[in-house]
Protein backbone atom coordinates (compact mmCIF):
# COMPACT_ATOMS: atom_id res chain seq x y z
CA UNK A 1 -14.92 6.04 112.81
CA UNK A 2 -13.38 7.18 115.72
CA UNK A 3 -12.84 3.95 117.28
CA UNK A 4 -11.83 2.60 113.71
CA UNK A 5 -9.89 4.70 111.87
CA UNK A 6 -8.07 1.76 109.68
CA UNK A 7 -7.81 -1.89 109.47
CA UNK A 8 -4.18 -2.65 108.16
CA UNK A 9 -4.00 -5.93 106.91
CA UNK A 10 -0.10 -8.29 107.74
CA UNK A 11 1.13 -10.67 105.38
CA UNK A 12 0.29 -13.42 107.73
CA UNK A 13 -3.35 -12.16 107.43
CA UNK A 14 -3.43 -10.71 110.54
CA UNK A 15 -4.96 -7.03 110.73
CA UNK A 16 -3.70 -3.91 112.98
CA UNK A 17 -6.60 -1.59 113.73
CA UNK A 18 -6.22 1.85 114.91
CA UNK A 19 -8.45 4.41 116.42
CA UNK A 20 -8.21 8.08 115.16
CA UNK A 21 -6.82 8.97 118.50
CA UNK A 22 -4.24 6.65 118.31
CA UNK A 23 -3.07 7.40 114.42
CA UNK A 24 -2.72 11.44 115.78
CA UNK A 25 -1.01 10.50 118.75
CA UNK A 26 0.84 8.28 116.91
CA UNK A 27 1.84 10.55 113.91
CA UNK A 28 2.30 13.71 116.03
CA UNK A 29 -0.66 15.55 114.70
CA UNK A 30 -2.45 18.01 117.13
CA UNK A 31 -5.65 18.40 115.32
CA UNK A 32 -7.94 17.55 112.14
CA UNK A 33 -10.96 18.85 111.03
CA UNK A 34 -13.26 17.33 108.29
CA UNK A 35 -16.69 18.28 106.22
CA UNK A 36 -18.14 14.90 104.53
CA UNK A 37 -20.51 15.71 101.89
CA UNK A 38 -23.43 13.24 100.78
CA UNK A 39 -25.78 14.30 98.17
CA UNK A 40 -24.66 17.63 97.44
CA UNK A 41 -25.76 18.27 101.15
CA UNK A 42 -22.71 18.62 104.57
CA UNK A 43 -23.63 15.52 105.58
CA UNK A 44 -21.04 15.89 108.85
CA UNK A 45 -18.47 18.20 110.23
CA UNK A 46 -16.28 17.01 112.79
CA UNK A 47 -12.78 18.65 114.55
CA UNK A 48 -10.40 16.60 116.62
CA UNK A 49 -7.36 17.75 118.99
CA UNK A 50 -6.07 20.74 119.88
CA UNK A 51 -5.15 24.03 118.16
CA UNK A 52 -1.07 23.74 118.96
CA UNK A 53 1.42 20.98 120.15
CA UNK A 54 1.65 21.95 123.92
CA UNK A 55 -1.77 23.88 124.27
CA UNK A 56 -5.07 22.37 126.02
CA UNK A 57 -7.59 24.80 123.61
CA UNK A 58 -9.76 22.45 121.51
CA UNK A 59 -10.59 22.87 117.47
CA UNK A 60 -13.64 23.27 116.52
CA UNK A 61 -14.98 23.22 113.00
CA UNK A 62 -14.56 27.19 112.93
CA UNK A 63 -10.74 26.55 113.82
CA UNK A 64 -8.98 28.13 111.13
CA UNK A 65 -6.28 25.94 108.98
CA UNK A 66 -4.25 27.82 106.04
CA UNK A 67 -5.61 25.97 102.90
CA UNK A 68 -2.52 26.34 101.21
CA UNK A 69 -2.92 24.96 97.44
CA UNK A 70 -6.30 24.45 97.90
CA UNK A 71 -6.47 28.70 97.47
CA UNK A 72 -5.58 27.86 93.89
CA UNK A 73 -9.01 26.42 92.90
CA UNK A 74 -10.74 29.25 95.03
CA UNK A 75 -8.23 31.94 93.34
CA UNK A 76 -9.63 30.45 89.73
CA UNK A 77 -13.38 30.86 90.44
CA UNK A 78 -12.44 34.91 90.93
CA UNK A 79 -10.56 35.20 88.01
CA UNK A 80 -13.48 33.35 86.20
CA UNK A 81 -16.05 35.55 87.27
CA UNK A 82 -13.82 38.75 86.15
CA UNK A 83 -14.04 36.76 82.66
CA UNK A 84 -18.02 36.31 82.91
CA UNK A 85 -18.31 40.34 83.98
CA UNK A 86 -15.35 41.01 80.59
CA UNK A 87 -12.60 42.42 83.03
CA UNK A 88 -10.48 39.42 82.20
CA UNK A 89 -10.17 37.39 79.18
CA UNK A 90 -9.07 33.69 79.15
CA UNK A 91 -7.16 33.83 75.53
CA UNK A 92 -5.11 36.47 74.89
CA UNK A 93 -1.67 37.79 76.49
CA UNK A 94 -1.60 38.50 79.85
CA UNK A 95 0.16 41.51 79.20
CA UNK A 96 -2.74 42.95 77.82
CA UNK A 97 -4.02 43.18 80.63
CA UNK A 98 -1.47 43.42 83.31
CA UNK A 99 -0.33 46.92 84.42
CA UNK A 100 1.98 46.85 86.95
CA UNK A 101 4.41 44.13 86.05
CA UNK A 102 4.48 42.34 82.81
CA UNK A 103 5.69 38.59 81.77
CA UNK A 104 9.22 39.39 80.45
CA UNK A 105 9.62 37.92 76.72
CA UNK A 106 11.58 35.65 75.74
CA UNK A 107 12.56 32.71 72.62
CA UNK A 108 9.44 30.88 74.02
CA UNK A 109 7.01 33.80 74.14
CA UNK A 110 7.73 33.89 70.57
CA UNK A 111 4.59 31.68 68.91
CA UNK A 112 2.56 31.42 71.73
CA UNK A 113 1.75 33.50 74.71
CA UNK A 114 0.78 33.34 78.77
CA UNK A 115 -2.77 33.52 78.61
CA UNK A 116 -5.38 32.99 82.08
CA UNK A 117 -5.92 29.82 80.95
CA UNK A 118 -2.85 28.33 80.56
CA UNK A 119 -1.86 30.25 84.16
CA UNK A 120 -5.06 28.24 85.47
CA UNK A 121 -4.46 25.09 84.36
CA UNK A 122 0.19 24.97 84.64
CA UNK A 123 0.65 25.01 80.84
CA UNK A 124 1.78 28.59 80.43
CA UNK A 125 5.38 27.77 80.67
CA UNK A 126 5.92 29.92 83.99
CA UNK A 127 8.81 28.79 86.87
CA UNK A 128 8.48 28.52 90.46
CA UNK A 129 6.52 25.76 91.70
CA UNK A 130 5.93 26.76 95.18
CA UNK A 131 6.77 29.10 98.38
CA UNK A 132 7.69 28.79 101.63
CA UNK A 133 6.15 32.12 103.04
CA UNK A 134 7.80 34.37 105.43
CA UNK A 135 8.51 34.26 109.26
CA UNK A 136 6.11 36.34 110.89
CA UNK A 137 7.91 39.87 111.40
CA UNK A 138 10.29 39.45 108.67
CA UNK A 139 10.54 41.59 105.54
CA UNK A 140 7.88 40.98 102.82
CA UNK A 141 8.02 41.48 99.22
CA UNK A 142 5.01 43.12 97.12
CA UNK A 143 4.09 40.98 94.29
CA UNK A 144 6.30 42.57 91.77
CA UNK A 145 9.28 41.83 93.90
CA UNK A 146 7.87 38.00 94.58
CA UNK A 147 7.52 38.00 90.19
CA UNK A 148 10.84 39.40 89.52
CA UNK A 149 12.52 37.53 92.20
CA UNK A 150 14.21 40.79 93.90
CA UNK A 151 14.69 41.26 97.90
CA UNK A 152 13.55 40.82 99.92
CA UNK A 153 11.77 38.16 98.03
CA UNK A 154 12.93 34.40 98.53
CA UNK A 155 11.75 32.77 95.89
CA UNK A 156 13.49 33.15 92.06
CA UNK A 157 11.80 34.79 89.31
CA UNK A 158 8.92 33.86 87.60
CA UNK A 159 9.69 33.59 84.20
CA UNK A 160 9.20 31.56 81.01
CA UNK A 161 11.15 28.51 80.74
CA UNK A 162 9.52 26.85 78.07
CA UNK A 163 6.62 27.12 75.61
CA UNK A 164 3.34 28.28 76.74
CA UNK A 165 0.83 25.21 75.88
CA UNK A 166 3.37 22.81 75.50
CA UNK A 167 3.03 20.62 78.22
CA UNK A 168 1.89 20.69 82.31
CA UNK A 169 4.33 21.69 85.01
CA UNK A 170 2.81 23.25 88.05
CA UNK A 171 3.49 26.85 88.66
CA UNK A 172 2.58 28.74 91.97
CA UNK A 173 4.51 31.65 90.26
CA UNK A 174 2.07 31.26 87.22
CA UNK A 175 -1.09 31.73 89.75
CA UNK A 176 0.94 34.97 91.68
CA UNK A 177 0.69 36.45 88.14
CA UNK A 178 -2.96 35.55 88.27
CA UNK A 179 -3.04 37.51 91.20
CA UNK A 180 -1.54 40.29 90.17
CA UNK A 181 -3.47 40.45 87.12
CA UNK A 182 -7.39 40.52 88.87
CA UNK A 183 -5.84 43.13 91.45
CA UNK A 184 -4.15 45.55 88.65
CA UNK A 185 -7.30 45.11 86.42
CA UNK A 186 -10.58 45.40 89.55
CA UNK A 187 -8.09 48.31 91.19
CA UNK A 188 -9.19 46.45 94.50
CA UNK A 189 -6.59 44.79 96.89
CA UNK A 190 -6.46 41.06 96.19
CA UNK A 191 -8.21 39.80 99.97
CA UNK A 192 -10.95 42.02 99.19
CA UNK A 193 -11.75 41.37 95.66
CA UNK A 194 -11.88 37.36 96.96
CA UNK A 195 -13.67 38.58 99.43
CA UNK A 196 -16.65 40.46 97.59
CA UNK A 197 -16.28 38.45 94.36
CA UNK A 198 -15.90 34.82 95.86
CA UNK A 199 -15.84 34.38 99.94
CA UNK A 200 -19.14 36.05 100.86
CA UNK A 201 -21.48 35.30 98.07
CA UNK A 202 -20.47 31.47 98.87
CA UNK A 203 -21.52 31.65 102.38
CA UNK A 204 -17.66 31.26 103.30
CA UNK A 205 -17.93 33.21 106.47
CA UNK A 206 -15.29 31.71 108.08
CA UNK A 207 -12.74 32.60 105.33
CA UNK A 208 -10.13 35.14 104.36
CA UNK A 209 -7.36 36.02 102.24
CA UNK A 210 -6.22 38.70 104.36
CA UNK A 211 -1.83 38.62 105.22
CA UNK A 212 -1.31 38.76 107.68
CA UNK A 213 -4.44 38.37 109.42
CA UNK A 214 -6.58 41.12 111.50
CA UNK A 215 -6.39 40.28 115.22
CA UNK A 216 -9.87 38.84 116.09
CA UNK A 217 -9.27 36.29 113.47
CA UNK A 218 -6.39 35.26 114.62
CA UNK A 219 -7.27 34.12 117.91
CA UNK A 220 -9.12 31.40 116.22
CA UNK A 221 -6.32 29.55 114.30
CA UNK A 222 -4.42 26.71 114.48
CA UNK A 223 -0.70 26.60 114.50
CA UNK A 224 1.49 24.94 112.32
CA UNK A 225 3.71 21.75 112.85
CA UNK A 226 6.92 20.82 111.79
CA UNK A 227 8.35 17.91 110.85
CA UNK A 228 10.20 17.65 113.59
CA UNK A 229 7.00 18.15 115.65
CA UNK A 230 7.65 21.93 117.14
CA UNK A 231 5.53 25.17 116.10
CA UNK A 232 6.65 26.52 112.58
CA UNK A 233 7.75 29.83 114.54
CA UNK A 234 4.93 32.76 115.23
CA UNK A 235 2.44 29.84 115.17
CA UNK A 236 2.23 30.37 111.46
CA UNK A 237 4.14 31.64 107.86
CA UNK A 238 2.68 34.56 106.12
CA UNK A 239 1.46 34.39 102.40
CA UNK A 240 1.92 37.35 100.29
CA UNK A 241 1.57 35.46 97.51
CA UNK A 242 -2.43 34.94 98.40
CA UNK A 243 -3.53 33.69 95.06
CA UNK A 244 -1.40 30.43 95.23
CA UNK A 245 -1.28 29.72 99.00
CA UNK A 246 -2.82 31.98 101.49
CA UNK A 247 -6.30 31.20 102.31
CA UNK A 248 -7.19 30.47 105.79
CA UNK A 249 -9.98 28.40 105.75
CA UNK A 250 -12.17 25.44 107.59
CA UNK A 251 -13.14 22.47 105.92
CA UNK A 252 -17.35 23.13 106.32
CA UNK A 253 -16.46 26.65 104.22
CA UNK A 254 -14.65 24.58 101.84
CA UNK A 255 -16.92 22.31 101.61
CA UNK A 256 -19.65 24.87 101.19
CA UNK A 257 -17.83 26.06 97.76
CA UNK A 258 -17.01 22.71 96.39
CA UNK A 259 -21.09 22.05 96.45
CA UNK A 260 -21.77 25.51 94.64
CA UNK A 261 -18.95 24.41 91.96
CA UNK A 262 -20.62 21.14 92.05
CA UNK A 263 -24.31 22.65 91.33
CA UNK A 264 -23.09 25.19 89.21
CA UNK A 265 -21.50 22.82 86.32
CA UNK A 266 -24.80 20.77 86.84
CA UNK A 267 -26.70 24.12 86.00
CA UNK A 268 -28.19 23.90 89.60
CA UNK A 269 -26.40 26.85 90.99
CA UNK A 270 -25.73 30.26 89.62
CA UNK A 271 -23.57 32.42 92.51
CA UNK A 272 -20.55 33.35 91.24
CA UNK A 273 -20.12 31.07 88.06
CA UNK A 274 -22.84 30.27 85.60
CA UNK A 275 -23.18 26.47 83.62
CA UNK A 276 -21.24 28.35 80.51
CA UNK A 277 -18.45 29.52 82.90
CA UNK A 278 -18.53 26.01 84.54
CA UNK A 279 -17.80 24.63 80.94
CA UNK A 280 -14.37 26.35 80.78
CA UNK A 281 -13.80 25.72 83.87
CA UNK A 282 -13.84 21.83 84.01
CA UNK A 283 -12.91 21.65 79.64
CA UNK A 284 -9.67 20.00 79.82
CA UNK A 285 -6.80 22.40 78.29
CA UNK A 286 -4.44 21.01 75.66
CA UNK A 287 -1.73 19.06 77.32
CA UNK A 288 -3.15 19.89 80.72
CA UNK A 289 -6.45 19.71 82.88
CA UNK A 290 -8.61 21.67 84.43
CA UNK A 291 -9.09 25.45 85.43
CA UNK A 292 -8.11 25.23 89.10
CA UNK A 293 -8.78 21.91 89.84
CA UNK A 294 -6.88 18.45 88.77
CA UNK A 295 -9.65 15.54 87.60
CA UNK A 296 -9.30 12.02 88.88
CA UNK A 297 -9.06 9.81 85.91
CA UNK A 298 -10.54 6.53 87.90
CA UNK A 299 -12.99 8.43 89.38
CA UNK A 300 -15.09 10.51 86.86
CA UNK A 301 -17.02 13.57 87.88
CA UNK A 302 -14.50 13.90 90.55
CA UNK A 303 -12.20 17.28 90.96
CA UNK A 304 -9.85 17.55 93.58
CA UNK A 305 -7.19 19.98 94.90
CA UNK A 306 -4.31 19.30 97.71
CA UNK A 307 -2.07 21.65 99.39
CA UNK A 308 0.55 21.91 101.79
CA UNK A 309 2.37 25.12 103.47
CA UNK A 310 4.79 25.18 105.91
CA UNK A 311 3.02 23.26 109.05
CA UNK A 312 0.18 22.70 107.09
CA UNK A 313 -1.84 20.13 104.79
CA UNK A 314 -5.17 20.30 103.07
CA UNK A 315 -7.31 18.57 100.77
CA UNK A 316 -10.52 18.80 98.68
CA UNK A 317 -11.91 15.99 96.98
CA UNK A 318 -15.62 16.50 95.14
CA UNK A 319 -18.05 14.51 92.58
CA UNK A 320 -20.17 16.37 90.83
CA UNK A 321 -21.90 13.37 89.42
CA UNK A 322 -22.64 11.46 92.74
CA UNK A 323 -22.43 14.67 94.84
CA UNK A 324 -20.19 13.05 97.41
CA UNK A 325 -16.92 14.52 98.42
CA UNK A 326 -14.99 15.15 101.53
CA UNK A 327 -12.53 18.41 102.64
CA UNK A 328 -9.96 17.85 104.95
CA UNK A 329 -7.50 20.20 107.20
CA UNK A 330 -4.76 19.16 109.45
CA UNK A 331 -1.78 21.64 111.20
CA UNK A 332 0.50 19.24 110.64
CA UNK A 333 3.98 19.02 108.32
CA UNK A 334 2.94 14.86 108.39
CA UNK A 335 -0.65 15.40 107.92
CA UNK A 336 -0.94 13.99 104.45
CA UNK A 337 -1.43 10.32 105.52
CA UNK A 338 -3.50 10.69 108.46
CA UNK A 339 -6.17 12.89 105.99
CA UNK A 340 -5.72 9.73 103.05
CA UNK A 341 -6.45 7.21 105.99
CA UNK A 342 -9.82 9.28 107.08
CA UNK A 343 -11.26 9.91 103.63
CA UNK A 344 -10.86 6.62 102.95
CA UNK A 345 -12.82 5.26 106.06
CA UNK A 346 -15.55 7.89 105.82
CA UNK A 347 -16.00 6.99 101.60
CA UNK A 348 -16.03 3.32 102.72
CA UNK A 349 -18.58 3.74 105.42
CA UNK A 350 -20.66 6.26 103.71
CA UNK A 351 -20.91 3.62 100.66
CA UNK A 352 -19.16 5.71 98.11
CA UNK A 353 -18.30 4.50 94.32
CA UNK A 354 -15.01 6.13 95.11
CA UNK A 355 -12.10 4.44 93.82
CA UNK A 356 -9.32 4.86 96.72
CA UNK A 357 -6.70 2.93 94.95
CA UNK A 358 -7.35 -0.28 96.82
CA UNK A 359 -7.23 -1.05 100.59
CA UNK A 360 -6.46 1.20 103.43
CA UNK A 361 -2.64 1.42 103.46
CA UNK A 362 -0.57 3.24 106.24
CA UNK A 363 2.96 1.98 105.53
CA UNK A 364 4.12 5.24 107.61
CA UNK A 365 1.83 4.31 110.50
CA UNK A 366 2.73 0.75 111.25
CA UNK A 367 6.56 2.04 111.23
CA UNK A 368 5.80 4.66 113.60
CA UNK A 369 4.38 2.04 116.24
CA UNK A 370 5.23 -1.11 115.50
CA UNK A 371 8.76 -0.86 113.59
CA UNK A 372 10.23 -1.21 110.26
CA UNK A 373 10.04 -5.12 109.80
CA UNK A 374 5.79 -4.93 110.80
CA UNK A 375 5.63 -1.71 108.27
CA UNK A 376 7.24 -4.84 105.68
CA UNK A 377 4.91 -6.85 106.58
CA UNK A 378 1.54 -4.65 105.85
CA UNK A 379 3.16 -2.97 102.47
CA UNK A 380 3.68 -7.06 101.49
CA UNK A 381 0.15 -7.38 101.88
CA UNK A 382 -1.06 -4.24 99.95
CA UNK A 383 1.35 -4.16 97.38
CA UNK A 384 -0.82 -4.73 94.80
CA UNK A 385 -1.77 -1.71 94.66
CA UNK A 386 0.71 0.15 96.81
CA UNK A 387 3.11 3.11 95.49
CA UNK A 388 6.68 3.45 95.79
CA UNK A 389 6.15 6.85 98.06
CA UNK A 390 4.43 4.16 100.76
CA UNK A 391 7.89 2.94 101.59
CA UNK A 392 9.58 6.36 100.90
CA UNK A 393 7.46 8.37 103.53
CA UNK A 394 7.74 5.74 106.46
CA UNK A 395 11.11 6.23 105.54
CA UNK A 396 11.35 9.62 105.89
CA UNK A 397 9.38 9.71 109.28
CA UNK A 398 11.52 7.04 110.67
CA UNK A 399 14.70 9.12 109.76
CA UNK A 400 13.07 12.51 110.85
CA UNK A 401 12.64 10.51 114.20
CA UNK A 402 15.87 9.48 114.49
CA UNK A 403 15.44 5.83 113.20
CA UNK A 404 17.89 5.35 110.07
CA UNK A 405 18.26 1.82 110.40
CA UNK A 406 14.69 1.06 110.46
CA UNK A 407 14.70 3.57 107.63
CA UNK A 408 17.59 1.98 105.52
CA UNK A 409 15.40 -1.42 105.70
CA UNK A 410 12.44 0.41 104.07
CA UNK A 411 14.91 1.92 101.39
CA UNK A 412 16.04 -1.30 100.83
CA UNK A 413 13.02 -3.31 100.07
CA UNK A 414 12.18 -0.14 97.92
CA UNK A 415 14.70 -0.40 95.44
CA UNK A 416 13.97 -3.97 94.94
CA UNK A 417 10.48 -3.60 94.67
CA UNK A 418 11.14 0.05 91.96
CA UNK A 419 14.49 -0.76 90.64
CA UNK A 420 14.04 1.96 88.01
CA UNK A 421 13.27 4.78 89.89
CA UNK A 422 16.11 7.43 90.33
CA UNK A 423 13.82 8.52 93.15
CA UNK A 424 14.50 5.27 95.20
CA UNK A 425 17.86 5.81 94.97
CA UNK A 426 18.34 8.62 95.92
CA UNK A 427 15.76 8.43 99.11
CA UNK A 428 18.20 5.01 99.95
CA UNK A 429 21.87 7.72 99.47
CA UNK A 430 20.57 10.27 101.65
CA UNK A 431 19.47 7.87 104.68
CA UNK A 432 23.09 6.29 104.32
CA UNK A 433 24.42 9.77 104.40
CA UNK A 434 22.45 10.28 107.32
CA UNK A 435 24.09 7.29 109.27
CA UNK A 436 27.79 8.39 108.14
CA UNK A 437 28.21 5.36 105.64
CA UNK A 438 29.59 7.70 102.39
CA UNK A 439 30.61 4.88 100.42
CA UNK A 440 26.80 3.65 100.26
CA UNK A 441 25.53 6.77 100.03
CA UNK A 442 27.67 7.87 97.03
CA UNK A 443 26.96 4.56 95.36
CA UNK A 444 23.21 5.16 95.64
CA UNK A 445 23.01 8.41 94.18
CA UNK A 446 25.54 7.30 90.76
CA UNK A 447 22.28 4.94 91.02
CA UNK A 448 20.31 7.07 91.08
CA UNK A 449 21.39 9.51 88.84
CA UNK A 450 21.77 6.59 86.13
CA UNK A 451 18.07 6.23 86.27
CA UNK A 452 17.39 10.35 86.34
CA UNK A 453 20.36 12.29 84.91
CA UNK A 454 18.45 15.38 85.81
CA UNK A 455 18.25 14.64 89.71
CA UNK A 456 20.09 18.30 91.09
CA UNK A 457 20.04 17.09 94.23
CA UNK A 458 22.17 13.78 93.99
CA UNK A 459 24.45 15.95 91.45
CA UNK A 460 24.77 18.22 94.87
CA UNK A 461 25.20 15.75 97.06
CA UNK A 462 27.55 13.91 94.95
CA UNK A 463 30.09 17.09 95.14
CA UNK A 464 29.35 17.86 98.59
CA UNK A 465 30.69 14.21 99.34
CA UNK A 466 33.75 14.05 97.11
């Protein structure tokens, strides 16, 4: 694998290969760290690169990554086991339960209510769909202050915005109330209930939920990456808001809990969660999915979880029917692709019934080294089954890098190939904006907004250009 990361294939049926070293090098990413799992068993665990851009210290597979999203799934399991012990309940108001804050009311409280489960699975109505963290030394907020949006908080308040149950929209406020909730109703500090309840009984030794983290543990983590490719400052953002996004973690301890979850909804396993918990767990909600995790429609058995924080990009990927999965960790803003392009190759060479979506594609990669019109010429030969975000992120890597009429071209051929995406459009306005041409760039985002109304940002950008 290292020597063959991908095989891109070229419209004129030539193929580009690349080595992993080359794809990091390539893509600006100091280090990834995997865990493949085969048979319910860590079949491998591998680290590549270096713990910082500039730095000469090697990763390991104890390196530390932050987890990011992938806390969410984690985050669940505790709250479920508060259910299975009756300190939480997954039906009835939060507010019941909550002490210290509660979920302000409003017209769409009025039928139906937050409840656990709808915070677990993004149907309970709540706002805020992420955070960026905090710089390390800056002012942070205590969870009430994060909820209620009030400084030195800076993120908006989580509140209702429309019916609880109605429909899916993914709310990293939602799982901060989660938080709150298993703290005001154990007594215990939120790192150490996860600790006790969740970390340790999974044999997660190499984990914490601790923000900022103790000394000794710091010395083993990685630091984060930009976009731009410098250090997100202090090496790293801090997480109050530990439920949704601030695990540090390595891919063998993550792999180590998706093969408990795995065992335990087979009835194999009984650590934290039990078969019955399992069942709510994995029961699809009404207009929503999973407790924690997001299923994989062409894949069944599979349940997955991705996450990105400032610097940082993870992802867990697990079948509990096959008992194959893989976890992934890079320190890296444009980690994303490099981590699709490994577990691709390692579920190919391992012999997986994985369905990846078709051939290895790496739009982004074959712009980075070989240009805009060779990048045409491999998403011509996987379009079949390629995505309109293929063309969109080389884009946005060749205009991070300074590229915009390299980028423009992949914009271009976008809009042909999606003409009904508002997204498109507006990818194509801001890359003209970036190269000074206003007339194209106000033209693409009418466009764009004809096709998405609600796009805020072109509305923005629109006024800022008038």
């Amino acid at each position: 694998m290292e020597a063959t990361l991908a095989e891109l294939p070229l419209s004129d049926g030539s193929v580009l290969r690349y080595s992993l070293a080359e794809a990091m090098a390539s893509s600006g990413i100091p280090a990834i760290s995997f865990a493949a799992i085969s048979r319910f068993e860590i079949a491998v665990a591998r680290a590549y690169g270096v713990t910082a851009v500039g730095e000469l210290t090697k990763v390991t597979t104890r390196s530390l990554f932050q987890a990011a999203s992938v806390s969410k799934p984690v985050t669940a399991t505790g709250a479920l086991a508060l259910v299975r012990r009756g300190k939480l309940d997954l039906d009835n108001n939060v507010n019941d339960r909550l002490k210290s804050w509660q979920v302000p009311d409003n017209e769409f409280t009025a039928k139906e209510k937050v409840t656990l489960r709808r915070l677990m699975s993004h149907t309970a109505g709540l706002s805020v769909h992420g955070f960026p963290g905090y710089a390390i030394g800056a002012q942070r907020p205590t969870v009430q202050q994060i909820l209620d949006g009030s400084p030195p908080a800076n993120t908006a308040p989580v509140r209702v915005v429309f019916e609880p149950g109605s429909r899916q929209e993914y709310s990293g406020g939602g799982i901060t109330v989660e938080q709150l909730m298993m703290s005001d109703v154990t007594g215990k500090a939120f790192e150490n209930l996860m600790r006790d309840t969740v970390l340790q009984p999974m044999g997660m030794r190499d984990s914490t939920f601790a923000q900022p983290l103790p000394d000794g543990i710091a010395l083993r983590t990685t630091a984060g990456t930009l976009f731009d490719g410098t250090i997100v400052p202090g090496r790293s953002h801090i997480y109050p808001e530990m439920a949704a996004a601030g695990l540090w973690t390595t891919p063998t301890d993550l792999a180590r809990f998706a093969i408990q979850t795995a065992r335990a909804r087979l009835g194999q396993a009984d650590v934290v969660l039990d078969v019955t918990m399992m069942e709510q767990m994995f029961q699809k909600v009404p207009n929503g999915d999973m407790l924690g995790f997001f299923s994989d429609p062409k894949n069944p058995g599979v349940f997955t979880h991705n996450g990105g924080n400032a610097g940082f990009r993870s992802l867990l990927i697990m079948n509990s029917v096959t008992g194959n999965g893989i976890t992934v960790m890079t320190n890296a803003d444009g980690g994303w692709g490099l981590m699709e392009l490994l577990s691709h190759r390692i579920g190919t060479l391992s012999g997986w019934t994985h369905d990846f979506g078709g051939p290895a594609r790496a739009v982004w990669l074959v712009a980075i080294t070989n240009g805009a019109n060779m990048a045409l010429s491999h998403f011509e030969a996987v379009r079949s089954t390629a995505q309109e975000s293929d063309l969109n992120e080389a884009g946005r890597i060749l205009l991070a890098k300074g590229r915009t009429d390299e980028a423009i071209k992949l914009y271009r051929r976008n809009v042909e190939v999606y003409p009904t995406s508002g997204n498109v459009y507006d990818s194509l306005a801001w890359a003209y904006e970036v190269a000074g041409d206003k007339a194209q760039a106000t033209s693409n985002y009418r466009l764009s907004l004809g096709h998405n109304p609600a796009n805020e940002n072109a509305l923005e950008r629109l006024k800022a250009l008038e």
